[in-house]
Protein backbone atom coordinates (compact mmCIF):
# COMPACT_ATOMS: atom_id res chain seq x y z
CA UNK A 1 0.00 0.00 0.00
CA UNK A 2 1.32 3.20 -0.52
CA UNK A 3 0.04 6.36 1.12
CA UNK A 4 0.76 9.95 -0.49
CA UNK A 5 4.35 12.04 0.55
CA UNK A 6 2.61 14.93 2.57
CA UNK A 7 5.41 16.15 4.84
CA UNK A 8 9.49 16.23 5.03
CA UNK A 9 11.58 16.32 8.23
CA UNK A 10 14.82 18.27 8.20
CA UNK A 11 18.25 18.25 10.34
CA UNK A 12 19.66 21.33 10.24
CA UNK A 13 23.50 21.10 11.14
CA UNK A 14 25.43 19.55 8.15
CA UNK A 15 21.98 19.25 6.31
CA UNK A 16 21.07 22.76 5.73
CA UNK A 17 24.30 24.55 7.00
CA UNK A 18 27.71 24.04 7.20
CA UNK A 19 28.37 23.82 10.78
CA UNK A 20 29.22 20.50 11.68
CA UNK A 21 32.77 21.21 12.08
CA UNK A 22 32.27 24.09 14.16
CA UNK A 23 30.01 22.16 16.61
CA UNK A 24 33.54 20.02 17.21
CA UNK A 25 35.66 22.73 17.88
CA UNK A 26 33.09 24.66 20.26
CA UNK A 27 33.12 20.80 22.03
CA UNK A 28 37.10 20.46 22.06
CA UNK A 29 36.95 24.42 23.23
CA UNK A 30 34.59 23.87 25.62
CA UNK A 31 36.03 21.22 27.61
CA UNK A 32 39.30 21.94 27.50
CA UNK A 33 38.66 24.94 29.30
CA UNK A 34 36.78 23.04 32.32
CA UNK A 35 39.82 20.44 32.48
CA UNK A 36 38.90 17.78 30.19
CA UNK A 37 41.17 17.22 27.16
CA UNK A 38 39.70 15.73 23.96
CA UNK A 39 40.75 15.79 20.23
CA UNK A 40 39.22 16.89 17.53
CA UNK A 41 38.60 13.44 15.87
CA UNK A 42 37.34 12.39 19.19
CA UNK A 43 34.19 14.61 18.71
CA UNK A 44 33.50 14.77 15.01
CA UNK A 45 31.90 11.78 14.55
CA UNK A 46 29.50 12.06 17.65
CA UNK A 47 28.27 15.51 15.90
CA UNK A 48 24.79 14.91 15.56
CA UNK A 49 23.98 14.01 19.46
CA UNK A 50 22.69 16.09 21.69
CA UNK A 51 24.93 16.99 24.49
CA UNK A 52 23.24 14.67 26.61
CA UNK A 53 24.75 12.22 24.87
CA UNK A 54 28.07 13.94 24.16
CA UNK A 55 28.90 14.45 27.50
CA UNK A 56 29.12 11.27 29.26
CA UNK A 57 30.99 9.99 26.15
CA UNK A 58 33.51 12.78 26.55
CA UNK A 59 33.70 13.63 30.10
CA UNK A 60 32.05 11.18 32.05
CA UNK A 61 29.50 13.43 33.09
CA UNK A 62 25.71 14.23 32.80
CA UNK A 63 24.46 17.74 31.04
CA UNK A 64 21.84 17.60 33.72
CA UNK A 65 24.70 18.02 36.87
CA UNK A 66 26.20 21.50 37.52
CA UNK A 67 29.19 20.71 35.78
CA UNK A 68 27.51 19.83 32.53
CA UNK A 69 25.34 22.34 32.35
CA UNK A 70 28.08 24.78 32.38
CA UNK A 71 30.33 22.91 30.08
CA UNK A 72 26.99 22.57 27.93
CA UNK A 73 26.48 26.72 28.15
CA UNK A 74 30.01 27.35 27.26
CA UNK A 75 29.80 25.11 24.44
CA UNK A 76 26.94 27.56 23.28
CA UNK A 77 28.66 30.86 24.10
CA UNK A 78 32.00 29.43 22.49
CA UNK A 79 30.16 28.33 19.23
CA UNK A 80 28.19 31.80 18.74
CA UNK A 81 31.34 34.06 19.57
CA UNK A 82 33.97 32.15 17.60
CA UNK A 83 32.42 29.80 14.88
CA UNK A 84 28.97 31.25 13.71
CA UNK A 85 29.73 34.22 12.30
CA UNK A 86 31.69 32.10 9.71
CA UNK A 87 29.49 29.80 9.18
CA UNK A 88 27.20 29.33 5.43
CA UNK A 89 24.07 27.44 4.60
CA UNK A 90 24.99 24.81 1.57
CA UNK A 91 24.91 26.17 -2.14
CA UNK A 92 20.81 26.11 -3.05
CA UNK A 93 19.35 25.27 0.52
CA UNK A 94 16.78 27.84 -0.12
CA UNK A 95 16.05 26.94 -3.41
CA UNK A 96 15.38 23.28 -2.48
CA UNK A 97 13.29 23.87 -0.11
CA UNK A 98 11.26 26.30 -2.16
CA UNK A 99 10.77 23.59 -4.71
CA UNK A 100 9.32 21.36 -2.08
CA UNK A 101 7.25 23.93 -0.55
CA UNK A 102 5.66 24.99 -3.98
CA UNK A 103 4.58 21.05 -4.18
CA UNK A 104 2.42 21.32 -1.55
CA UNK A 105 4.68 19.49 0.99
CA UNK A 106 5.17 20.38 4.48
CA UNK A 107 8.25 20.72 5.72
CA UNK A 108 9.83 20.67 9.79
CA UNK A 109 13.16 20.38 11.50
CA UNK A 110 13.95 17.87 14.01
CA UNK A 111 17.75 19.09 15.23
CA UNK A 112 19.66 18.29 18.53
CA UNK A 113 20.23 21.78 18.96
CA UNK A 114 19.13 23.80 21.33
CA UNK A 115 15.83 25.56 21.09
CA UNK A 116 17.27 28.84 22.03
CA UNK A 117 19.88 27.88 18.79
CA UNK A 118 17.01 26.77 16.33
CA UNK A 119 15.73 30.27 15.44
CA UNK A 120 18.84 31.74 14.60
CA UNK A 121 20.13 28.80 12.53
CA UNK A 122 17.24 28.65 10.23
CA UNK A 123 17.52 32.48 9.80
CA UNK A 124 21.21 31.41 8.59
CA UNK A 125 20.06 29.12 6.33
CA UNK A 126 17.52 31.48 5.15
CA UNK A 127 14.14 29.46 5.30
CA UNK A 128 12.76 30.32 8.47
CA UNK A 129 9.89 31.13 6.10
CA UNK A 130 9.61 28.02 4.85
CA UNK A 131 9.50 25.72 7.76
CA UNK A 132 5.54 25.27 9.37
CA UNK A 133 7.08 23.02 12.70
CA UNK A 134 10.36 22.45 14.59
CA UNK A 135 11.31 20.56 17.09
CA UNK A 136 14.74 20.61 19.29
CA UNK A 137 16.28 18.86 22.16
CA UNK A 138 14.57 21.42 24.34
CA UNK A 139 11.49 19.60 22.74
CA UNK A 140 12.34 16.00 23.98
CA UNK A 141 13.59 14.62 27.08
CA UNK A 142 16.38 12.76 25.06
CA UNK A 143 18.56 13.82 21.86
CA UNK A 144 19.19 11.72 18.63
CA UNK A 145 19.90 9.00 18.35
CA UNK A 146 16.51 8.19 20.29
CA UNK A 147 14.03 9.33 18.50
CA UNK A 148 12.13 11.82 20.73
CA UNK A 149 13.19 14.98 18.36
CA UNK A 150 11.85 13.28 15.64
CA UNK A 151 8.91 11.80 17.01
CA UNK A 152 7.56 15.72 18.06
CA UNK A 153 8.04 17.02 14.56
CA UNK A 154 6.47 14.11 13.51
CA UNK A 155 3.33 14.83 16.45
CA UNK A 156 3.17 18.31 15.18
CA UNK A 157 3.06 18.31 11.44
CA UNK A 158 0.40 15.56 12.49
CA UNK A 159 0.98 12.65 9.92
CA UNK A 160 1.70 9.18 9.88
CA UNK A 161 5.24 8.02 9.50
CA UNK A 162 4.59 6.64 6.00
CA UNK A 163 3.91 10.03 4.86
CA UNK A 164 6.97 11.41 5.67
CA UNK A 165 10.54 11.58 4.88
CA UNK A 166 13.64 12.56 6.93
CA UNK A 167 16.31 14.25 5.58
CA UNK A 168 19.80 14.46 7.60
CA UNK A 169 23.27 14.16 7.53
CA UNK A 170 24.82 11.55 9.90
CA UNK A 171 23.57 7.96 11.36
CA UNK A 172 22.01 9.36 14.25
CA UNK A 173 19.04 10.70 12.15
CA UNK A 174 18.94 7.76 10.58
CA UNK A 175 18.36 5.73 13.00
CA UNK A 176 16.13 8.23 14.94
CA UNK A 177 14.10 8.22 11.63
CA UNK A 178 14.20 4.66 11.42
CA UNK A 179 12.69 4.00 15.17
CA UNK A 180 9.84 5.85 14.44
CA UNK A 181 9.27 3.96 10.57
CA UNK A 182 10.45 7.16 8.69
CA UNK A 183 12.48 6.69 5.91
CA UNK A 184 15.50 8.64 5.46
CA UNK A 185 17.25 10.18 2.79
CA UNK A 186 20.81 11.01 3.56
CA UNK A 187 23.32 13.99 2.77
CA UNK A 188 26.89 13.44 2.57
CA UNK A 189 27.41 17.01 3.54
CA UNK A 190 27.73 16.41 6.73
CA UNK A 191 31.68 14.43 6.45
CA UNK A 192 30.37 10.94 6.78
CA UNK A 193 30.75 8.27 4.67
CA UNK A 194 27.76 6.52 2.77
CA UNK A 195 29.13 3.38 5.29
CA UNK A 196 27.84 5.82 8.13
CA UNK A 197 24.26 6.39 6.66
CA UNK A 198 23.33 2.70 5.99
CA UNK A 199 20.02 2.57 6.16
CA UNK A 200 19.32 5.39 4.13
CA UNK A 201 17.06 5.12 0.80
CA UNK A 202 18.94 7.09 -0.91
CA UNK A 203 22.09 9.42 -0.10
CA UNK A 204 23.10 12.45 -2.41
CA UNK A 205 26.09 14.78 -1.77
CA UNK A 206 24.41 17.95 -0.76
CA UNK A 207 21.15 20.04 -1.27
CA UNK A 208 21.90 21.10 -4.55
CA UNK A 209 22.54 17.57 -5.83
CA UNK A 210 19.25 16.36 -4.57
CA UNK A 211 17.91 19.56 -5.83
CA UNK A 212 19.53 18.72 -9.45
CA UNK A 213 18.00 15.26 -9.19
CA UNK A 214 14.79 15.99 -7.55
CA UNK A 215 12.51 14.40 -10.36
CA UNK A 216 14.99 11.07 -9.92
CA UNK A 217 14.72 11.11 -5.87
CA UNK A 218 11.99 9.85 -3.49
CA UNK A 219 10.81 13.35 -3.10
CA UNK A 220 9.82 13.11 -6.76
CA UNK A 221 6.43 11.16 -6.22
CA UNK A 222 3.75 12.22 -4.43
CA UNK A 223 3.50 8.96 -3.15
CA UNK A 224 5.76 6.07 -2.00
CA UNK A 225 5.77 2.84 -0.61
C-alpha cells in the first residue's frame, strides 16, 4: 500500500548549514577549558547528538549536573562568539526547499540543537519562512539517536510516519528516523561516509545535488511505498 508524501523532516547542522565542524571545535573548546582534554577526531563523529549524549561519552559526566550544564552553556557561548559568524548554509538550501514547498509538501526540523539555537540557525540558512514546525532537544527529554526529536516534529506536522521523509546528515538521524518507521534520505554534507548512513534510501552529496535530481529522488512522487 502506498500512502501519499505529505510532509518532510529536516536536520539542520550539516543538512542545511555548514556547521558540523564548528560544533567540534566549540566541544574540544569547551572542555578543554573546564579540564577535560579531547581531540578533535574524538568529537566529530559524535556531531549529531545532543549533548546529553556527548557528554558522558567525553567527560564522564551528565548535562543535567552542575558541571555539565556549564560545560553545555560554554559550548553555546563558544560556538556563537567564535564559529557562527563564519558559518554558510549549503549552495541552493533555499532553493530546495522552495521547490518542495511549492509542491504542496510540508516541511519541519527535528535538530539536537538547542531551542534557544534553532531560530537563529534557520535564519542562517535562510528558510525560516519556509518551515511550518520544529522541534529541538529542548522539545524531547532525550537527543538523537533516540528518536524523541523526531517523534515531536512528527506529532506536530500531524501525519503518519509513511507520509513522511527525513532528511539528515549523519547515522544518528537515521536511525532516529528509522525508530519511528520514517524513511531517510541522507546527505553526505555532513563528512560521513555513505558506510555511516546505511540505512538510508537514498544518499546524495548535498542540497543542490538532490535539488539537481529531484525528479529522480523519493521526493519526486507524491506517493511512495
Amino acid at each position: 500500500m502506498t500512502r501519499p508524501l505529505r510532509g518532510i523532516i529536516w536536520d539542520i547542522d550539516g543538512t542545511l548549514i555548514n556547521s558540523n565542524d564548528a560544533h567540534a571545535r566549540s566541544w574540544v573548546d569547551a572542555l578543554a577549558e573546564a579540564g577535560v582534554s579531547v581531540s578533535f577526531a574524538d568529537v566529530r563523529p559524535l556531531i549529531g547528538m545532543g549533548g546529553d549524549k556527548l557528554l558522558p561519552r567525553l567527560a564522564g559526566v551528565e548535562e543535567s549536573e552542575p558541571r555539565g550544564e556549564h560545560i553545555s552553556k560554554r559550548r553555546a557561548e563558544i560556538f556563537k562568539e567564535r564559529y557562527l559568524p563564519d558559518i554558510r548554509p549549503f549552495p541552493q538550501t533555499r532553493e530546495l526547499l522552495q521547490r518542495l514547498k511549492s509542491r504542496g509538501l510540508a516541511l519541519a526540523v527535528a535538530t539536537s540543537a538547542k531551542g534557544e539555537e534553532l531560530a537563529g540557525f534557520l535564519d542562517l540558512a535562510h528558510v525560516r519562512d519556509l518551515i511550518e514546525e520544529a522541534s529541538s532537544s529542548s522539545d524531547a527529554e532525550r537527543s538523537k539517536p533516540d528518536p524523541d526529536i523526531v517523534s515531536a516534529a512528527l506529532e506536530k506536522l500531524g501525519y503518519e510516519p509513511s507520509e513522511v521523509v527525513m532528511v539528515g546528515d549523519t547515522p544518528y538521524d537515521v536511525e532516529a528516523a528509522s525508530a519511528v518507521g520514517i524513511r531517510t534520505i541522507a546527505l553526505r554534507s555532513g563528512g560521513r561516509s555513505d558506510a555511516d548512513l546505511a540505512g538510508a534510501v537514498a544518499i546524495y552529496d548535498h542540497p543542490a545535488q538532490l535539488l539537481e535530481q529531484l525528479e529522480d529522488s523519493p521526493l519526486a512522487s507524491r506517493s511512495h511505498g
